[in-house]
C-alpha atoms as a PDB file:
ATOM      1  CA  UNK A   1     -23.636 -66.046  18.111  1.00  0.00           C
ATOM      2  CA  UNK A   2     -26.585 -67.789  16.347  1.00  0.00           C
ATOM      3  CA  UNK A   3     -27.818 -65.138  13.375  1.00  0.00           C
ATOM      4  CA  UNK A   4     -30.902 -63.897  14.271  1.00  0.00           C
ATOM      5  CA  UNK A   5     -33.904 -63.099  11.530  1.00  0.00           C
ATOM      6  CA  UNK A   6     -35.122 -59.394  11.814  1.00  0.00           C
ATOM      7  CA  UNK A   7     -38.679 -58.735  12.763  1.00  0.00           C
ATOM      8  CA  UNK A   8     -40.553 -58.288   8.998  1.00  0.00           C
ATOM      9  CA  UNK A   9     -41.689 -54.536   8.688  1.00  0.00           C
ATOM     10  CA  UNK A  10     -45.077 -53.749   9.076  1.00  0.00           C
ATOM     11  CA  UNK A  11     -47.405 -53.773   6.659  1.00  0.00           C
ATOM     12  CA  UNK A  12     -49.348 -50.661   5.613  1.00  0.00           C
ATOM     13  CA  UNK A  13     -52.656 -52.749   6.061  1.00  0.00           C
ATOM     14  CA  UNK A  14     -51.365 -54.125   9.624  1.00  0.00           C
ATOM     15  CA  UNK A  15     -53.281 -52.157  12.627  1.00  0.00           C
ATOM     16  CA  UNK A  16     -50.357 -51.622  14.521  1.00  0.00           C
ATOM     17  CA  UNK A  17     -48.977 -49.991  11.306  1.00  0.00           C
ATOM     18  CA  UNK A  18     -52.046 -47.916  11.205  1.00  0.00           C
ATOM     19  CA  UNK A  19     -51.868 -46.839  14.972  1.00  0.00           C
ATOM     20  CA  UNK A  20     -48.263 -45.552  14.278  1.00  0.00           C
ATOM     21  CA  UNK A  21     -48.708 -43.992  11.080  1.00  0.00           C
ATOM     22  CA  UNK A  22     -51.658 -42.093  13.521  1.00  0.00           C
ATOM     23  CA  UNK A  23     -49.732 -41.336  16.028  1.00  0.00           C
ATOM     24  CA  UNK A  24     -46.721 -40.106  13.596  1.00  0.00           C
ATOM     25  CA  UNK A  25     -49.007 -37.517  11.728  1.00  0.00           C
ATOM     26  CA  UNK A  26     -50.177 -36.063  15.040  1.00  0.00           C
ATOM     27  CA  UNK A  27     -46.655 -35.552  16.025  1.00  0.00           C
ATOM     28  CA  UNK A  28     -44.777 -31.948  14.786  1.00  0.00           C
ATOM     29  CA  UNK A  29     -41.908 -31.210  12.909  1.00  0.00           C
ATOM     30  CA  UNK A  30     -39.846 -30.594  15.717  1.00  0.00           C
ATOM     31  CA  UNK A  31     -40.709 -33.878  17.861  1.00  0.00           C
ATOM     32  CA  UNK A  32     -40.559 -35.904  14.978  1.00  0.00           C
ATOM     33  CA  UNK A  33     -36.740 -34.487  14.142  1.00  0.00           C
ATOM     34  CA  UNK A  34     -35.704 -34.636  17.811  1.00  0.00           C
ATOM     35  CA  UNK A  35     -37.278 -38.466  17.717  1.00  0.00           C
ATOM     36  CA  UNK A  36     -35.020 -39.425  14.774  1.00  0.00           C
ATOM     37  CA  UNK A  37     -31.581 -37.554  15.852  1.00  0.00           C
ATOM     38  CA  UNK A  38     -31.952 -39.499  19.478  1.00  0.00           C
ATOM     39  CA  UNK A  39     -32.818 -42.766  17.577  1.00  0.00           C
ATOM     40  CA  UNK A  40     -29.759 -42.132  14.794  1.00  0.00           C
ATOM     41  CA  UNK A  41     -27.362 -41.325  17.498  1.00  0.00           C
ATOM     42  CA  UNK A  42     -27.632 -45.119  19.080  1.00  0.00           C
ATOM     43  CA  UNK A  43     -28.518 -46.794  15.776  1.00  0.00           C
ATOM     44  CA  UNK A  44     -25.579 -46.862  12.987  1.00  0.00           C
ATOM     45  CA  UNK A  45     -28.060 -48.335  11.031  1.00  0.00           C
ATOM     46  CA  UNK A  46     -30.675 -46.045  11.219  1.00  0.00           C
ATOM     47  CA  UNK A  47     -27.986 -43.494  10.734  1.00  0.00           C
ATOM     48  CA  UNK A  48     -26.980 -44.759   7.509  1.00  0.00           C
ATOM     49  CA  UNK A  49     -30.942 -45.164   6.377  1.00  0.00           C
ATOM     50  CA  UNK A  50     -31.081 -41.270   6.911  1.00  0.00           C
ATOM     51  CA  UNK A  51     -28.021 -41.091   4.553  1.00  0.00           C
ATOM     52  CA  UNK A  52     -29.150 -42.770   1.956  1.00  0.00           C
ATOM     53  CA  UNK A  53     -32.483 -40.878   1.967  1.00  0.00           C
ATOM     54  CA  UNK A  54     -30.648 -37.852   2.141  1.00  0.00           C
ATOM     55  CA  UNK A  55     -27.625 -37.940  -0.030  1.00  0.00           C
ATOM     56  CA  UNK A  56     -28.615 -40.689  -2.739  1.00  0.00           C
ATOM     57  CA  UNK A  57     -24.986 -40.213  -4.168  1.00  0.00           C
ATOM     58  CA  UNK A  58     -23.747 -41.232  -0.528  1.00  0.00           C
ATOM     59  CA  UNK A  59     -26.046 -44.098  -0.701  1.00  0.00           C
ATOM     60  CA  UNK A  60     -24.834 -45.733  -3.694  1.00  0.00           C
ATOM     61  CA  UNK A  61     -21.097 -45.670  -2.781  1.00  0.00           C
ATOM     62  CA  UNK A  62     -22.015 -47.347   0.596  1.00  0.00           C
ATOM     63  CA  UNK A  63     -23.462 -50.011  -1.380  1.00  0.00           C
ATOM     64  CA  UNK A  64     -21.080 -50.640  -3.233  1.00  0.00           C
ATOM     65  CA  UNK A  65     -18.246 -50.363  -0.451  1.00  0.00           C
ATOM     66  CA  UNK A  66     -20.454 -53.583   1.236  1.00  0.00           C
ATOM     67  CA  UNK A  67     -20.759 -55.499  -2.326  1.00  0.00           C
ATOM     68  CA  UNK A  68     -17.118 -54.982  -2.242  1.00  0.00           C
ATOM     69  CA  UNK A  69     -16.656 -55.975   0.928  1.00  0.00           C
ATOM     70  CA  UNK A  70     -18.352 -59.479   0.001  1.00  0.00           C
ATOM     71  CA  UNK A  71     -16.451 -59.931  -3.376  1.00  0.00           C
ATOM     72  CA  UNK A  72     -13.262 -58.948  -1.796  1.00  0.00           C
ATOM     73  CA  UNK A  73     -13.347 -61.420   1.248  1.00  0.00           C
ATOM     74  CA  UNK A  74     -11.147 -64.499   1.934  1.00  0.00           C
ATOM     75  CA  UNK A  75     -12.610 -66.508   4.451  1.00  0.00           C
ATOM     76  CA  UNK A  76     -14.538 -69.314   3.744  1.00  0.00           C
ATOM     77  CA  UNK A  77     -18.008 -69.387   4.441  1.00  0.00           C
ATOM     78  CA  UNK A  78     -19.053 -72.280   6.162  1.00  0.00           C
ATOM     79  CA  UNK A  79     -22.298 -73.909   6.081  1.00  0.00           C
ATOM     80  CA  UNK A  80     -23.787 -72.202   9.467  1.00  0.00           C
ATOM     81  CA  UNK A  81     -22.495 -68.551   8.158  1.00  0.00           C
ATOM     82  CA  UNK A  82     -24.460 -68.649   4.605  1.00  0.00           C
ATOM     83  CA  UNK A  83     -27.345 -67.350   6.313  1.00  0.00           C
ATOM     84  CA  UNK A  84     -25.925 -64.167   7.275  1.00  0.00           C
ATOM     85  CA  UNK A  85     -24.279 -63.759   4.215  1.00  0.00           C
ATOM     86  CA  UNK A  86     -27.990 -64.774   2.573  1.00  0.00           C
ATOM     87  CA  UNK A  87     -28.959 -61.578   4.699  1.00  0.00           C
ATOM     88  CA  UNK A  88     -27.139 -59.241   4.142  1.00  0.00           C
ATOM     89  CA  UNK A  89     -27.100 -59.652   0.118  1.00  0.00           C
ATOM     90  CA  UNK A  90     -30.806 -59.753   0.731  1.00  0.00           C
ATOM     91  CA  UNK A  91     -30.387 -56.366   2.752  1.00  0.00           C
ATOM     92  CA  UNK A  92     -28.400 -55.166   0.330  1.00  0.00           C
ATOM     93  CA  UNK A  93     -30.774 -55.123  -2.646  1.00  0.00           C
ATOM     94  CA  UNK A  94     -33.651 -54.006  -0.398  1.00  0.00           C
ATOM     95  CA  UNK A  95     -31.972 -50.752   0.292  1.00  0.00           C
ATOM     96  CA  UNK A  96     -30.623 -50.651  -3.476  1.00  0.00           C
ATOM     97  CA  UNK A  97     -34.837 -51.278  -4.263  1.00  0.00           C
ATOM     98  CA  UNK A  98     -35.949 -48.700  -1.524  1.00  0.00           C
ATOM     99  CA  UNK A  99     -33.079 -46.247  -1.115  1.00  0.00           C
ATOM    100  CA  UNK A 100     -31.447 -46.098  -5.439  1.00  0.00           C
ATOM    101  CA  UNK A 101     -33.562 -46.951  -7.730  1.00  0.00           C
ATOM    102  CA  UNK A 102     -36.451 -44.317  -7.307  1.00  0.00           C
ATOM    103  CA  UNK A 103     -33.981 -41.449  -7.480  1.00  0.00           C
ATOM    104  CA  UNK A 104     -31.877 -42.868 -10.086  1.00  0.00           C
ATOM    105  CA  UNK A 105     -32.104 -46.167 -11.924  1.00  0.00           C
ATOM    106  CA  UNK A 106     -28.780 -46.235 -13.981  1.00  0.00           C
ATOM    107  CA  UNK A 107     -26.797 -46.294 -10.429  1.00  0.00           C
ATOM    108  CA  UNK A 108     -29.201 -48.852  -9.071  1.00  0.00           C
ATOM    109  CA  UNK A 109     -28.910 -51.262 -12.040  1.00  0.00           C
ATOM    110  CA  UNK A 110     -25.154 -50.807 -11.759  1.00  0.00           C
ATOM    111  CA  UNK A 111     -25.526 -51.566  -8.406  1.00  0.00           C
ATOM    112  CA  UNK A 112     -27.580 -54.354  -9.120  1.00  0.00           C
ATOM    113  CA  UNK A 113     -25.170 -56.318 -11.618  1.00  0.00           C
ATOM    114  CA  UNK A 114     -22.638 -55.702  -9.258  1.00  0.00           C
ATOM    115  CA  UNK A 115     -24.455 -58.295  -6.680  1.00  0.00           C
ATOM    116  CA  UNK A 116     -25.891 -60.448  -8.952  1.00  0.00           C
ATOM    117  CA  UNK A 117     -22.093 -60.827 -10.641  1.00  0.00           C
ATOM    118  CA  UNK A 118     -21.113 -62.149  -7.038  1.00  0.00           C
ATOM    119  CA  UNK A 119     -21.949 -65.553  -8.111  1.00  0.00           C
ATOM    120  CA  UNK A 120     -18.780 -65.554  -9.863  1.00  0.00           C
ATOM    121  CA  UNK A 121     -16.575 -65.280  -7.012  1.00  0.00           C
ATOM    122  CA  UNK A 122     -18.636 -66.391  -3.693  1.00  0.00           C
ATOM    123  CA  UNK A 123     -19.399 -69.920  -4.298  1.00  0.00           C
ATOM    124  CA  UNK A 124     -15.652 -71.141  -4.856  1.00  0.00           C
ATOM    125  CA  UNK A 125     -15.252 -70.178  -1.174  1.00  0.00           C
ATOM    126  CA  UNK A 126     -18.608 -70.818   0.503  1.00  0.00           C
ATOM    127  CA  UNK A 127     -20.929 -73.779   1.501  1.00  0.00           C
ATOM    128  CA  UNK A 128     -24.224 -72.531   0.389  1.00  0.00           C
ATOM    129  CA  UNK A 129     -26.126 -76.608   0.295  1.00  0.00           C
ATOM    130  CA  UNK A 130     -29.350 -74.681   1.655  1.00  0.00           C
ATOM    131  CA  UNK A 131     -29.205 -72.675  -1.556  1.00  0.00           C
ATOM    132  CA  UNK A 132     -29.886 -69.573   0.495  1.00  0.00           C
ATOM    133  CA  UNK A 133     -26.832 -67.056  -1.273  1.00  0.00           C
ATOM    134  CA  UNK A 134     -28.566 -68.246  -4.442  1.00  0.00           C
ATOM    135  CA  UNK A 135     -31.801 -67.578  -3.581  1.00  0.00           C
ATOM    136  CA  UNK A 136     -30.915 -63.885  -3.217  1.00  0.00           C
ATOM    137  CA  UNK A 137     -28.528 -64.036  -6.312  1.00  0.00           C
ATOM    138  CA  UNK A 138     -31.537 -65.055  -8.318  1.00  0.00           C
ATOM    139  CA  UNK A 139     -33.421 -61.987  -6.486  1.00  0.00           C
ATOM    140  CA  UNK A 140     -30.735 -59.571  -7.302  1.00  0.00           C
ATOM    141  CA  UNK A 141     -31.039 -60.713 -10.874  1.00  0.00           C
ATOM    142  CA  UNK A 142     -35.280 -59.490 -10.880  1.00  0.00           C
ATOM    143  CA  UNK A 143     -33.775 -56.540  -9.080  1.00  0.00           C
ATOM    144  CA  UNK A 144     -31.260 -55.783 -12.197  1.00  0.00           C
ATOM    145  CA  UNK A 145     -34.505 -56.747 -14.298  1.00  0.00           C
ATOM    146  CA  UNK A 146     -36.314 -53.694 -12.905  1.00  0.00           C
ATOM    147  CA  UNK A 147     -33.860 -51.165 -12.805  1.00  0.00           C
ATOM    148  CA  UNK A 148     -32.678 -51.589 -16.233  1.00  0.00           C
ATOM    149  CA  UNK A 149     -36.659 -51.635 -17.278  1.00  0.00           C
ATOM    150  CA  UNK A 150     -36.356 -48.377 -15.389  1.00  0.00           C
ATOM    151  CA  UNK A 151     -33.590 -46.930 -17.531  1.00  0.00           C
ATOM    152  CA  UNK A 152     -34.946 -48.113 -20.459  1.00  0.00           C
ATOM    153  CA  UNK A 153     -38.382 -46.194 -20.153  1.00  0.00           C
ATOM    154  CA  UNK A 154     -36.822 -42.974 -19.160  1.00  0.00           C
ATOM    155  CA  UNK A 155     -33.973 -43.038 -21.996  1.00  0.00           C
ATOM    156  CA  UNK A 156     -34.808 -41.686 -25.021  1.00  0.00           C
ATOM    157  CA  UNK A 157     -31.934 -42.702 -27.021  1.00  0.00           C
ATOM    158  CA  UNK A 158     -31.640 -46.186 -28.008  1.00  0.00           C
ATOM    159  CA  UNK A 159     -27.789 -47.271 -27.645  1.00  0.00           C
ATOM    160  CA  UNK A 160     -28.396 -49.935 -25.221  1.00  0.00           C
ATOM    161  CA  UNK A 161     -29.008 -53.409 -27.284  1.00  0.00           C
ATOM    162  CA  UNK A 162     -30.678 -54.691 -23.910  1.00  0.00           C
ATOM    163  CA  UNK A 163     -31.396 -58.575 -25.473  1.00  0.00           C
ATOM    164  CA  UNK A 164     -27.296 -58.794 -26.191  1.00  0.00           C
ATOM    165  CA  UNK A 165     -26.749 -57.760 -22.858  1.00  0.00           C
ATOM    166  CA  UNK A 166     -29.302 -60.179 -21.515  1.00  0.00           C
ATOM    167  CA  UNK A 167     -27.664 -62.920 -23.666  1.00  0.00           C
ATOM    168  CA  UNK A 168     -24.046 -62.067 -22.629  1.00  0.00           C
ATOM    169  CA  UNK A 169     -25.184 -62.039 -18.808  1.00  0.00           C
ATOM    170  CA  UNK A 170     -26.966 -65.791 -19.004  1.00  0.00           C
ATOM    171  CA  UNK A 171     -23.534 -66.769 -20.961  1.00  0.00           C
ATOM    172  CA  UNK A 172     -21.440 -66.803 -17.544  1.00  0.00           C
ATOM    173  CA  UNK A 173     -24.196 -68.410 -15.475  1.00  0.00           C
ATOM    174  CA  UNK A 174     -21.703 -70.764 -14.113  1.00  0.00           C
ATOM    175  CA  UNK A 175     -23.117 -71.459 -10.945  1.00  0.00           C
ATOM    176  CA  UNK A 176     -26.777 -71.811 -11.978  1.00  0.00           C
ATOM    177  CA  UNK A 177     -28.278 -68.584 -10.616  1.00  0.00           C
ATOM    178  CA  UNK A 178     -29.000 -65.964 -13.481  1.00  0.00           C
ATOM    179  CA  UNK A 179     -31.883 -67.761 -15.268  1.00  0.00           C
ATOM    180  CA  UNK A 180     -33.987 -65.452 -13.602  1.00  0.00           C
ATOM    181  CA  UNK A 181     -32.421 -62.773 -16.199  1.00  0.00           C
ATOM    182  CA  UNK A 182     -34.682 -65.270 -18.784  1.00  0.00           C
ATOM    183  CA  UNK A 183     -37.356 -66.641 -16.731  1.00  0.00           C
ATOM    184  CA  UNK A 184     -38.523 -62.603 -15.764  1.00  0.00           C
ATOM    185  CA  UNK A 185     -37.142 -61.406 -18.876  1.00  0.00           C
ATOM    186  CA  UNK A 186     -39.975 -60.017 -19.561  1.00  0.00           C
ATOM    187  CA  UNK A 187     -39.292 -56.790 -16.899  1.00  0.00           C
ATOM    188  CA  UNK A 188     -37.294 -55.801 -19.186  1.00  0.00           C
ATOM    189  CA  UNK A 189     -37.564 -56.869 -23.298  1.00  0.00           C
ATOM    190  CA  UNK A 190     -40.709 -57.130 -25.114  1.00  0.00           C
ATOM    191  CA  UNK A 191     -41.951 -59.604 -26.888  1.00  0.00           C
ATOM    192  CA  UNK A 192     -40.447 -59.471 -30.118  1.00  0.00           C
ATOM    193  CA  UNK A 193     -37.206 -59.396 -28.311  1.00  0.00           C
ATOM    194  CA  UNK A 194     -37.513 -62.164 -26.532  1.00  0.00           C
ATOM    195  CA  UNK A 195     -38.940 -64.411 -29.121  1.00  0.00           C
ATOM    196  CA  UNK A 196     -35.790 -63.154 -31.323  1.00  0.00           C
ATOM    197  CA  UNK A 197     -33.554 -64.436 -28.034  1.00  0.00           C
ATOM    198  CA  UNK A 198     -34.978 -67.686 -27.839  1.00  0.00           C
ATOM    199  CA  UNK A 199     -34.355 -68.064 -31.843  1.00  0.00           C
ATOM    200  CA  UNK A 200     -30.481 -67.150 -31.283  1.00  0.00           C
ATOM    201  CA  UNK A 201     -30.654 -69.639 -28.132  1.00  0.00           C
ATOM    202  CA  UNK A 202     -31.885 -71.869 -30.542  1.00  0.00           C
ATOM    203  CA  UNK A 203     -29.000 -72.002 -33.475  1.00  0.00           C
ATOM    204  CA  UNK A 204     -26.748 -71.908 -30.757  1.00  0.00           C
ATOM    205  CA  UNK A 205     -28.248 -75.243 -30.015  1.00  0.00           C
ATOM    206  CA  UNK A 206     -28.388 -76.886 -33.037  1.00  0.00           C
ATOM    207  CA  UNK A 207     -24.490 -75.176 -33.777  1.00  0.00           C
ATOM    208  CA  UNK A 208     -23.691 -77.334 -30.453  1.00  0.00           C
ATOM    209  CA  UNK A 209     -24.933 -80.010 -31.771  1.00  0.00           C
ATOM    210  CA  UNK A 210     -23.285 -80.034 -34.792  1.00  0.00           C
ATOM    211  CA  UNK A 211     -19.876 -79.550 -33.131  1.00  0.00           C
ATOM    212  CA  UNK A 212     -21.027 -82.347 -30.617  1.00  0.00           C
ATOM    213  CA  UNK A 213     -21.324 -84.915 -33.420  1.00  0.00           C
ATOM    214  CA  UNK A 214     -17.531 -83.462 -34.686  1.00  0.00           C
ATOM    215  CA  UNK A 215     -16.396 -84.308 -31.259  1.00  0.00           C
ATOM    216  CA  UNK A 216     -15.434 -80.646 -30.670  1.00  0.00           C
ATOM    217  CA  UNK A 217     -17.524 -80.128 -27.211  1.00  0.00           C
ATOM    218  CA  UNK A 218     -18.575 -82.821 -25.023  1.00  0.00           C
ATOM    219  CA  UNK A 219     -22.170 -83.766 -25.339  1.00  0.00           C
ATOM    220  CA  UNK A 220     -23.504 -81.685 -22.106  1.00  0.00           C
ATOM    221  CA  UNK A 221     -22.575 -78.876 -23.993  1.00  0.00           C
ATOM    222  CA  UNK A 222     -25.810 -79.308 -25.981  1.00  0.00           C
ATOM    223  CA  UNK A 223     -27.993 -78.693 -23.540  1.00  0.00           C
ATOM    224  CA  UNK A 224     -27.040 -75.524 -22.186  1.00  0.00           C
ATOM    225  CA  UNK A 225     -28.593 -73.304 -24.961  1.00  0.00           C
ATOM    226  CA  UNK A 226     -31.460 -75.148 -25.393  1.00  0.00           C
ATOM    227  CA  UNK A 227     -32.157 -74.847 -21.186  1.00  0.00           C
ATOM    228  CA  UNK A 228     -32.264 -71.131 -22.261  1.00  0.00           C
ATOM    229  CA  UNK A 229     -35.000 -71.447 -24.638  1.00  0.00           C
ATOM    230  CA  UNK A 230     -36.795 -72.782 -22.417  1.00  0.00           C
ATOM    231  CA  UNK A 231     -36.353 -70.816 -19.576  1.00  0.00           C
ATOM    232  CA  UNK A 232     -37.451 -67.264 -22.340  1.00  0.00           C
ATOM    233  CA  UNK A 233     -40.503 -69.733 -23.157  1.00  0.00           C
ATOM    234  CA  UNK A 234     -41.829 -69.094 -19.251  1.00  0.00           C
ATOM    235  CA  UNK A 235     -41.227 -65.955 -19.710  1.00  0.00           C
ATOM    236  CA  UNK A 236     -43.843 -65.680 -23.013  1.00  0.00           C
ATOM    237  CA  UNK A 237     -46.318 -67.987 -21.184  1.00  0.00           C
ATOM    238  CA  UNK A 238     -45.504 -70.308 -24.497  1.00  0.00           C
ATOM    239  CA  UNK A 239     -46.141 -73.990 -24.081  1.00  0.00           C
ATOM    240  CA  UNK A 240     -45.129 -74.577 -27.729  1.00  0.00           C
ATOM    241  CA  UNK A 241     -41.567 -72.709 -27.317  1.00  0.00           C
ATOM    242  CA  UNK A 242     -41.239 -74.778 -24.201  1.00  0.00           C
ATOM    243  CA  UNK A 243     -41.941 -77.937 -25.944  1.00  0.00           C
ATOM    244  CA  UNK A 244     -39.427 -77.070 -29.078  1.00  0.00           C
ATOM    245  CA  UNK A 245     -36.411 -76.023 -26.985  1.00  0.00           C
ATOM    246  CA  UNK A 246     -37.355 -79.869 -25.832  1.00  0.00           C
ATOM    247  CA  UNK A 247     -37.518 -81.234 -29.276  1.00  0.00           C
ATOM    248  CA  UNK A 248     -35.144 -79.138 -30.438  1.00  0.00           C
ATOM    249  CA  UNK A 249     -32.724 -82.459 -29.636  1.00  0.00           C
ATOM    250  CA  UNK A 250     -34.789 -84.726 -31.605  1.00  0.00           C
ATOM    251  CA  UNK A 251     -33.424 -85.810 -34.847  1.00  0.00           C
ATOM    252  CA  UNK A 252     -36.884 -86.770 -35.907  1.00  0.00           C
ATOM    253  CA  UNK A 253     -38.192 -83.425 -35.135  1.00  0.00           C
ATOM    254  CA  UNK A 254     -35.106 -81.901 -37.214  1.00  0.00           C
ATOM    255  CA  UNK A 255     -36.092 -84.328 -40.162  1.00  0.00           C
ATOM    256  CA  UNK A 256     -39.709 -83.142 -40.392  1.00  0.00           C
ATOM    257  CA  UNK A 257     -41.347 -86.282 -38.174  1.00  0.00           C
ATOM    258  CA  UNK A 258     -42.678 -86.983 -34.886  1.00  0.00           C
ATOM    259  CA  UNK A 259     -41.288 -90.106 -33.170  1.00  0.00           C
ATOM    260  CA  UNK A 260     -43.239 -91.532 -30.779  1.00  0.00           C
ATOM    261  CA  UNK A 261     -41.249 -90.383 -28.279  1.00  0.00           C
ATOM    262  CA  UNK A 262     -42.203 -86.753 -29.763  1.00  0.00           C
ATOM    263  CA  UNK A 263     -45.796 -87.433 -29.368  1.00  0.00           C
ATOM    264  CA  UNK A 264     -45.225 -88.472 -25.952  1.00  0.00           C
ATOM    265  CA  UNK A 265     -42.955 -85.746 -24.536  1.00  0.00           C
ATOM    266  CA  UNK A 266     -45.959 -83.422 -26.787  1.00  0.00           C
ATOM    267  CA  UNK A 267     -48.506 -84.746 -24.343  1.00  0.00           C
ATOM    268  CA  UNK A 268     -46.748 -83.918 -21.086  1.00  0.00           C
ATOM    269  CA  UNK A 269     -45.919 -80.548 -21.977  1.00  0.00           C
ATOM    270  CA  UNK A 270     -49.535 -80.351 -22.632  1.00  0.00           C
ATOM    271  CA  UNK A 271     -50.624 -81.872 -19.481  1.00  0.00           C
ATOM    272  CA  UNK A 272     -48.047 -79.805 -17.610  1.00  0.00           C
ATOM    273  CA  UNK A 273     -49.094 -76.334 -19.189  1.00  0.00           C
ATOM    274  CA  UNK A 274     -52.887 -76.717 -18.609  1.00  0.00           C
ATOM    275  CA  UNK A 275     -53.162 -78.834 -15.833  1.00  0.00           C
ATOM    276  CA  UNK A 276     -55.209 -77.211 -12.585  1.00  0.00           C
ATOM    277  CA  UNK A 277     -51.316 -76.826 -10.733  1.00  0.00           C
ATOM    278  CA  UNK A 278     -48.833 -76.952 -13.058  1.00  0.00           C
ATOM    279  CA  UNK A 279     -45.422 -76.875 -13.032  1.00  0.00           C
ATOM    280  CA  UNK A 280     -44.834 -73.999 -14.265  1.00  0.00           C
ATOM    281  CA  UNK A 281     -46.519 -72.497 -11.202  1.00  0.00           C
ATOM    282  CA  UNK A 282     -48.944 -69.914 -13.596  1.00  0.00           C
END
């Protein structure tokens, strides 16, 4: 059976919205309970909804039975099944967003890695060419963004080093889809913090470089840190950053000189950071 999209929820601004939400207030108590228990009785999924809104301690180990239910499957996923699976990760972090993370952020950032960490296991057994299980990876990432910002602003100790953890996370992006953990990183760390990231990405760079030139790593090796500068640079808005996690290859740069090269490469990051639609998108 061909997957079928469901309908987008209404918006609050939509007038059909408006004519419900009218209709809904002029409604009691009692019809509105008797309207949901006939509803919930044919709908397991509206059933579940009234779960989670219910017993938020019932909705987080339902998510996380159906995140285990994804990392623990066999089958492969073939090309015209990725967007179901797509779906229902999407789904997934909508109710996590909607249904967790207002009542109680540590569970929904929990809840959160859990999905995002999927990447690890999910694309050695599924055709995703349409990137769509990565596009709601990278989602589930933002999602982890704003549920650990969550944690962060109502904890008032401060045993959680959250730029290591951010740095371990973007260590196992294997499969491309956690530089959202960078690119947004600013959800979460401030700017200090993520201008002292983007230094360690740096002398991890030139380190990799210097074992390059050993012959200890293989020369794509190099680039991997310095990526991750770059990707913390769109997250400060910083056009310079951007341009040294570039540079930060150049020997000439290294040695105190701009090759001409340099001066090029310095004019299209220019170009590219001010122009009227650039590609940073900001």
């Amino acid at each position: 059976m061909p997957h079928v999209e469901p309908a987008p929820p209404l918006s609050p601004i939509d007038p059909d919205a408006e004519w419900l939400q009218g209709r809904l207030a002029a409604a009691t108590k009692e019809e509105l309970v008797a309207l949901v228990e006939r509803l919930a009785s044919s709908s397991e999924e509206l059933a579940a909804r009234i779960d989670y809104l219910t017993d938020p301690s019932a909705a987080a180990k339902a998510l996380q039975r159906r995140i285990g239910a994804i990392r623990s499957g066999k089958r492969f996923i073939a090309y015209a099944d990725a967007p179901e699976v797509a779906a229902e990760i999407a789904t997934i972090a909508e109710d996590i967003r909607c249904d967790v993370l207002p009542r109680d952020a540590e569970k929904a950032a929990a809840l959160a890695e859990k999905l995002f960490c999927l990447d690890q296991v999910i694309f050695d057994r599924a055709d995703d060419s349409d990137g769509l299980i990565g596009d709601e990876l990278r989602a589930a990432c933002v999602l982890w963004l704003d549920a650990a910002a969550a944690v962060r602003a109502t904890k008032t100790y401060h045993g959680t080093n959250w730029p290591v953890v951010l740095y371990d996370f973007y260590q196992a992006n294997d499969y491309g889809v956690r530089e959202p953990l960078l690119e947004q990183g600013h959800r979460l760390l401030r700017e200090e913090e993520l201008r002292a990231l983007a230094t360690r990405f740096e002398d991890d760079a030139r380190r990799t470089m210097d074992a390059e030139k050993a012959g200890k790593v293989e020369p794509h090796r190099v680039f991997g840190s310095s990526c991750a500068m770059g990707l913390v640079a769109r997250s400060l808005r910083d056009p310079k950053l951007y341009e040294q996690s570039i540079l930060v290859h150049s020997a000439e740069r290294c040695a105190g000189s701009v090759s001409p090269a340099g001066r090029t490469l310095n004019s299209s990051v220019s170009t590219c950071w001010i122009g009227p639609t650039n590609c940073w998108g900001i």
